[in-house]
Protein backbone atom coordinates (compact mmCIF):
# COMPACT_ATOMS: atom_id res chain seq x y z
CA UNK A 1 -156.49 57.62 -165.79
CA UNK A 2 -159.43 55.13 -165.34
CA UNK A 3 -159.52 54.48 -161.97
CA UNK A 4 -162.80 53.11 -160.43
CA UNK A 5 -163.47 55.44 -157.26
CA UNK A 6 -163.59 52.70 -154.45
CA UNK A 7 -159.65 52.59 -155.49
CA UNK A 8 -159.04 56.46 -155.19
CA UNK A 9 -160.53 56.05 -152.05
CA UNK A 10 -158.48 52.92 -150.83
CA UNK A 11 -155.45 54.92 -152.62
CA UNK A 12 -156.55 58.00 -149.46
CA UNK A 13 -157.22 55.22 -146.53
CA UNK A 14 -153.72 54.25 -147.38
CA UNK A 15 -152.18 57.40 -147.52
CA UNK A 16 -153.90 58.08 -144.28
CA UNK A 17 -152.59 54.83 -142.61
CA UNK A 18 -149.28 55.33 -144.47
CA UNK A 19 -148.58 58.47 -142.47
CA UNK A 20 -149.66 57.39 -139.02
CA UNK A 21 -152.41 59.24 -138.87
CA UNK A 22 -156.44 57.93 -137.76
CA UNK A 23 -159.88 59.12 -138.13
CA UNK A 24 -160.14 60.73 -134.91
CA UNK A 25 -157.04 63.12 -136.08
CA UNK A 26 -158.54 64.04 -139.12
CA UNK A 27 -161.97 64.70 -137.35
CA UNK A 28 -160.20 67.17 -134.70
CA UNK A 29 -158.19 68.94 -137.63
CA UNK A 30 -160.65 69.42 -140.07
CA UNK A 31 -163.75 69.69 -137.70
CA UNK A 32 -165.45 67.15 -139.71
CA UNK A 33 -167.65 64.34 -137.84
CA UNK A 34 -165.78 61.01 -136.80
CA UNK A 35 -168.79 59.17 -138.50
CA UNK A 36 -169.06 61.72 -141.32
CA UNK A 37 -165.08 60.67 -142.19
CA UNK A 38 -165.94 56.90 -141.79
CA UNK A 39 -168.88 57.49 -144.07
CA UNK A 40 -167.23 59.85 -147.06
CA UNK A 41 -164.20 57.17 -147.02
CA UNK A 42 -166.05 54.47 -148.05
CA UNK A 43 -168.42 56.28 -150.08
CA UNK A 44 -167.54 55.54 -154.10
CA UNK A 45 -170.15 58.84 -154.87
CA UNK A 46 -167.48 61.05 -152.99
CA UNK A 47 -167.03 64.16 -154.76
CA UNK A 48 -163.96 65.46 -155.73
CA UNK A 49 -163.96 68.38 -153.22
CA UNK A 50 -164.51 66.46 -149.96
CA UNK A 51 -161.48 64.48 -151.64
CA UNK A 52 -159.42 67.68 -151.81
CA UNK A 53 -160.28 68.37 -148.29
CA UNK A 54 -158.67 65.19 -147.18
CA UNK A 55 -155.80 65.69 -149.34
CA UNK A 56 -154.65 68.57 -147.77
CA UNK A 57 -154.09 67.38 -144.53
CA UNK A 58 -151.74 64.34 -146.00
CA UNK A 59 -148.44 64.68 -147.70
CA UNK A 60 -149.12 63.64 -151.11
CA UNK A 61 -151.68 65.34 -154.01
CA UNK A 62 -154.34 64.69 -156.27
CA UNK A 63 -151.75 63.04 -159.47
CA UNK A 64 -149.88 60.76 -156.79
CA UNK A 65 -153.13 59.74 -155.04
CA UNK A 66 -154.32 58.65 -158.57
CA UNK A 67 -151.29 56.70 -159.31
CA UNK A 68 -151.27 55.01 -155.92
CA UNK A 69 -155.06 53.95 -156.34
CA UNK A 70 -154.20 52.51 -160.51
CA UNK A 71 -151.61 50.10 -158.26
CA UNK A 72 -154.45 49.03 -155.86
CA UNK A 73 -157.05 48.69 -158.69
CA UNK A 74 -154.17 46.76 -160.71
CA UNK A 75 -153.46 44.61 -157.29
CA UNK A 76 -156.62 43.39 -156.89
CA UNK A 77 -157.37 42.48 -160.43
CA UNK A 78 -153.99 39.78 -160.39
CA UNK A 79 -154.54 36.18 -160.39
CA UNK A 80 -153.21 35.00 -157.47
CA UNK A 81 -149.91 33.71 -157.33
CA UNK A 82 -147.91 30.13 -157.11
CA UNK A 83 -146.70 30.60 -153.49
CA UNK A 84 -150.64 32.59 -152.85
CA UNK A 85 -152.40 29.46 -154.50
CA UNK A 86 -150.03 27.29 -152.38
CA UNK A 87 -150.80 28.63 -149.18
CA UNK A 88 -154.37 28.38 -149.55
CA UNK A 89 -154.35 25.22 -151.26
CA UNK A 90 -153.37 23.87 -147.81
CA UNK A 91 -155.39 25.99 -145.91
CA UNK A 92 -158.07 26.78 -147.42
CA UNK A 93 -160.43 28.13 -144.84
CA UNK A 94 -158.30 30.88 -145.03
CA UNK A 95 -159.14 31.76 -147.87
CA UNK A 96 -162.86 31.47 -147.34
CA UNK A 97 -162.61 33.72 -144.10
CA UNK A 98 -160.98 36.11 -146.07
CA UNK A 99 -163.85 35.66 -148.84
CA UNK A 100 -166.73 35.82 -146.22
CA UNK A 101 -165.31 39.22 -144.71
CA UNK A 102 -163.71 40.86 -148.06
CA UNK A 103 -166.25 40.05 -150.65
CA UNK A 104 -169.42 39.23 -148.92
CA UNK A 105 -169.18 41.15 -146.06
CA UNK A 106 -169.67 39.07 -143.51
CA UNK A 107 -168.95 40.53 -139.99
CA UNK A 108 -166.73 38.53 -138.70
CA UNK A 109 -168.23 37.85 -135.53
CA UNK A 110 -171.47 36.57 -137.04
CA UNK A 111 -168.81 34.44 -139.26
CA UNK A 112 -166.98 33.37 -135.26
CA UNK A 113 -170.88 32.55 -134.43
CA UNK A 114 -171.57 30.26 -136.86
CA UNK A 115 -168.73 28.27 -136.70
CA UNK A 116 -168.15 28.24 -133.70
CA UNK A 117 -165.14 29.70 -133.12
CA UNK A 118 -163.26 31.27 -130.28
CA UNK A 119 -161.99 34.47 -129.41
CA UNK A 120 -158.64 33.77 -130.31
CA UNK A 121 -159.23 31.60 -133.25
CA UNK A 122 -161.33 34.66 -134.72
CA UNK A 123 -158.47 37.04 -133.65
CA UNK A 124 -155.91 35.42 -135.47
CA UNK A 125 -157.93 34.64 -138.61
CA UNK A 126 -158.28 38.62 -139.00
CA UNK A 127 -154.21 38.64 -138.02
CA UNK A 128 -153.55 36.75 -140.79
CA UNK A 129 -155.78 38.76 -143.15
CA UNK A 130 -154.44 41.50 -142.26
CA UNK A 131 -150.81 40.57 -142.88
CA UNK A 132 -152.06 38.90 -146.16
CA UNK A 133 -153.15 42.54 -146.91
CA UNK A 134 -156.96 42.45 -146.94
CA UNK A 135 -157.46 43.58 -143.80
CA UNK A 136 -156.37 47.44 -143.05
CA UNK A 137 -155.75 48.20 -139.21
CA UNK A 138 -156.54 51.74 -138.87
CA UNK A 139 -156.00 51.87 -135.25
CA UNK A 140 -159.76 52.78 -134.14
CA UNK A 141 -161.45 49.88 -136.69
CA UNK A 142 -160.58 47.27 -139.26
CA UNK A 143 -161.34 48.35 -143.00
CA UNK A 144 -162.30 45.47 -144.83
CA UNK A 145 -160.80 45.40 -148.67
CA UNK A 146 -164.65 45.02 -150.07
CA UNK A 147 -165.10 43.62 -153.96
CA UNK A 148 -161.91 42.15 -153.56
CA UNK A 149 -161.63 39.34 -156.41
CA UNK A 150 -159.66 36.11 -156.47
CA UNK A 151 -158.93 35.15 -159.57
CA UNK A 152 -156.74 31.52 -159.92
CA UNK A 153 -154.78 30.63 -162.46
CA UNK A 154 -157.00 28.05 -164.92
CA UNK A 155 -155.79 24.14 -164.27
CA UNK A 156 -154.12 25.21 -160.78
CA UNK A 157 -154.77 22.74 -157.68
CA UNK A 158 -156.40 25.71 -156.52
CA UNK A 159 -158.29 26.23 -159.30
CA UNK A 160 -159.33 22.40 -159.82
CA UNK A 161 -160.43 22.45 -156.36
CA UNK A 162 -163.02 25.33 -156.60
CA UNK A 163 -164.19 23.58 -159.93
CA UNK A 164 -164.93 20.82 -157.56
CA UNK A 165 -166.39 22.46 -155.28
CA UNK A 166 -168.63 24.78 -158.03
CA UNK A 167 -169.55 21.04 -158.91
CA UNK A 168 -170.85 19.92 -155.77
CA UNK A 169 -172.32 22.52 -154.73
CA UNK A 170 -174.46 23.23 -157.72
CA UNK A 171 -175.34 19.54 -157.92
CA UNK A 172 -176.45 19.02 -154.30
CA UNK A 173 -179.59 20.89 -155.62
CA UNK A 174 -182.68 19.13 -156.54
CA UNK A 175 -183.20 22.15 -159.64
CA UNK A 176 -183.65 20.88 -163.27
CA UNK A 177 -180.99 21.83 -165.35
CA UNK A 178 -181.77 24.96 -166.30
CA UNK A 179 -173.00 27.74 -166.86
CA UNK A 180 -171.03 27.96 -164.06
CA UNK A 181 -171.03 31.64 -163.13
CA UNK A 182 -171.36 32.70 -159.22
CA UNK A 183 -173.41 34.66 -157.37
CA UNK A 184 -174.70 36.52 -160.08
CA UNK A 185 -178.14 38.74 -159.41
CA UNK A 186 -181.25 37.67 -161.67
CA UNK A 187 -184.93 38.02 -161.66
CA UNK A 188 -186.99 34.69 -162.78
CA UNK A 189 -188.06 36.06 -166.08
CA UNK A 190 -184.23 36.87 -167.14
CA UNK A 191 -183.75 33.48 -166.03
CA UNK A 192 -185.65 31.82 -168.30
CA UNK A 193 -185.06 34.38 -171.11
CA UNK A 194 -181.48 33.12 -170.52
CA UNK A 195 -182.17 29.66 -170.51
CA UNK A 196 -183.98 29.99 -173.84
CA UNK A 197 -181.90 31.77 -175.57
CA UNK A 198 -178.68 29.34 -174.92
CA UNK A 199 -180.93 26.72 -175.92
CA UNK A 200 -181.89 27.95 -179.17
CA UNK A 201 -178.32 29.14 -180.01
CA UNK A 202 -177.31 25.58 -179.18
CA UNK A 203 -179.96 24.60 -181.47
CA UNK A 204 -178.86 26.13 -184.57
CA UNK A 205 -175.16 25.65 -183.72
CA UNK A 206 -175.92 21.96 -184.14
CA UNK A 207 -177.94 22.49 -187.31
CA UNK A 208 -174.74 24.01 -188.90
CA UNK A 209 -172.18 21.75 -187.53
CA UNK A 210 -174.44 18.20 -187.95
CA UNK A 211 -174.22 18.31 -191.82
CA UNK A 212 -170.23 18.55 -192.43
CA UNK A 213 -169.57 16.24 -189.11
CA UNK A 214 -168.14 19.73 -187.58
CA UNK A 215 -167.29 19.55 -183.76
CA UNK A 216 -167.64 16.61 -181.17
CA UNK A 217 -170.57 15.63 -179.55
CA UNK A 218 -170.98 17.40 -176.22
CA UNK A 219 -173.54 17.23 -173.25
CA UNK A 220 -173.90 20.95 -171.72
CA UNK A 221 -175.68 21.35 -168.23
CA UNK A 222 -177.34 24.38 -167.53
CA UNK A 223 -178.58 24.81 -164.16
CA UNK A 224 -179.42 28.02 -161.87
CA UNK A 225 -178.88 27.58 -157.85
CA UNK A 226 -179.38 29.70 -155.24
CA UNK A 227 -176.17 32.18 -155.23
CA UNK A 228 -174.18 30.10 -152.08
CA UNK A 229 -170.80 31.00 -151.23
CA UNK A 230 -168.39 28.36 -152.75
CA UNK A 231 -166.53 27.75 -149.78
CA UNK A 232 -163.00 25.39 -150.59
CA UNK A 233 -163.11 23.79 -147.27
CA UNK A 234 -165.34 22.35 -144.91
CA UNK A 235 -166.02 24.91 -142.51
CA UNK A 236 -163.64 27.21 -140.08
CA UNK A 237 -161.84 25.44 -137.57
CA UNK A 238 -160.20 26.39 -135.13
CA UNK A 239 -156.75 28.01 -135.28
CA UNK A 240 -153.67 29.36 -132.60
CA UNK A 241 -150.60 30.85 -132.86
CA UNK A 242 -149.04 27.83 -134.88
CA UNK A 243 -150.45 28.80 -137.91
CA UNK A 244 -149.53 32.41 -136.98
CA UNK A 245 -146.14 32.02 -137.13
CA UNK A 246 -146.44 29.55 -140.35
CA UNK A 247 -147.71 32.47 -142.23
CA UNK A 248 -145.33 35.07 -140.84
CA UNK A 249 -142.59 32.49 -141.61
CA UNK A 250 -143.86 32.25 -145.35
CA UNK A 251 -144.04 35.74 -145.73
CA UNK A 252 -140.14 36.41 -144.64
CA UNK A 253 -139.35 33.69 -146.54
CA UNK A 254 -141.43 34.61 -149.80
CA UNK A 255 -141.46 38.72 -149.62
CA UNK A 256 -145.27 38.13 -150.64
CA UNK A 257 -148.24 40.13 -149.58
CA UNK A 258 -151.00 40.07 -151.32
């Protein structure tokens, strides 16, 4: 099975949480550091053995672990639902929390301090993450699902709303042009290797289509801005219990978790 590791090891934090069991547990059991256990579970160079060690202190083994983390890997990898795509369509700073903590790993109270948010606004924007499942409430910390991607279905609300955004964003900066892909880590020169290359493919796909009339006319904007967060609303307000119970409401109602 290809799994990618961080999976096989969200496949054993689950199996862990599944079971009742905590860090602290393990750590007296096996004799293992609390911080050593934090650090090997979130550790995709784990080696097999520690992962054995783990194993046999849960109810499960190495074939079901494997299948459990191919579900996860599969999970995260789905474009998010109707009712999903709904939910944040209206609330969108949800969503963007949940993007700040999952895949940019923002610590959530340097996200509270920014936007000024209180206590319990902050507490029940991780509630709700968590019961959207990507949050995992291990009893002694919060586990963060990390890498997590949110993909939207093309022509969606949703999705025509982060095009928008993309839009905005990447226009509100004074850069020459220099295609619309996100946070994406290059150095100058591949920059401009880029940017040359796409214009001389462009080039030459013009020089074949011009002759025969082939293809429409077609402006394309290049441009390369610094790698922002697209955030779909404008800023985290305050929340209470209101929007709480909404959710809890829509997930009784739906059966969805994410």
């Amino acid at each position: 099975m290809n799994v990618g590791p961080k999976f096989l090891l969200a496949a054993l934090r689950k199996k862990i949480k599944d079971e009742g069991l905590c860090y602290s547990f393990l750590s007296e059991k096996s004799g293992i550091p609390l911080s050593s256990i934090k650090r090997h579970l979130h550790n995709p160079s784990l080696g097999l053995d520690k992962i054995l060690v783990y194993l046999n202190y849960l109810n499960t083994d190495l074939i079901e672990l494997a299948n459990l983390a191919n579900q996860l890997q599969h999970k995260n990898e789905q474009i998010l639902t109707e009712d999903q795509s709904a939910l944040f369509l209206e609330h969108p700073h949800l969503l963007d929390f949940i993007y700040m903590v999952t895949s940019r790993n923002l610590d959530p109270q340097d996200i509270a301090k920014t936007y000024q948010l209180s206590e319990n606004s902050l507490r029940f924007y991780l509630r709700i993450a968590e019961m959207l499942g990507y949050v995992e409430d291990y009893g002694d910390e919060l586990i963060y699902r990390s890498g997590r991607r949110f993909l939207m279905e093309e022509g969606s609300e949703l999705d025509s709303l982060f095009r928008e955004r993309f839009q905005n964003e990447s226009l509100s900066h004074e850069i020459n042009p220099g295609i619309c892909v996100g946070r994406i880590r290059l150095t100058n020169e591949q920059r401009q290797q880029l940017e040359e290359e796409v214009y001389n493919k462009l080039v030459k796909f013009n020089a074949i289509n011009t002759p025969n009339d082939d293809g429409e006319l077609t402006n394309v904007l290049m441009r390369c801005t610094p790698g922002a967060q697209i955030f779909l609303s404008d800023g985290l307000p305050d929340i209470d219990g209101n929007l709480l119970k909404q959710v809890a409401q829509f997930i009784d109602r739906q059966g969805f978790k994410s």
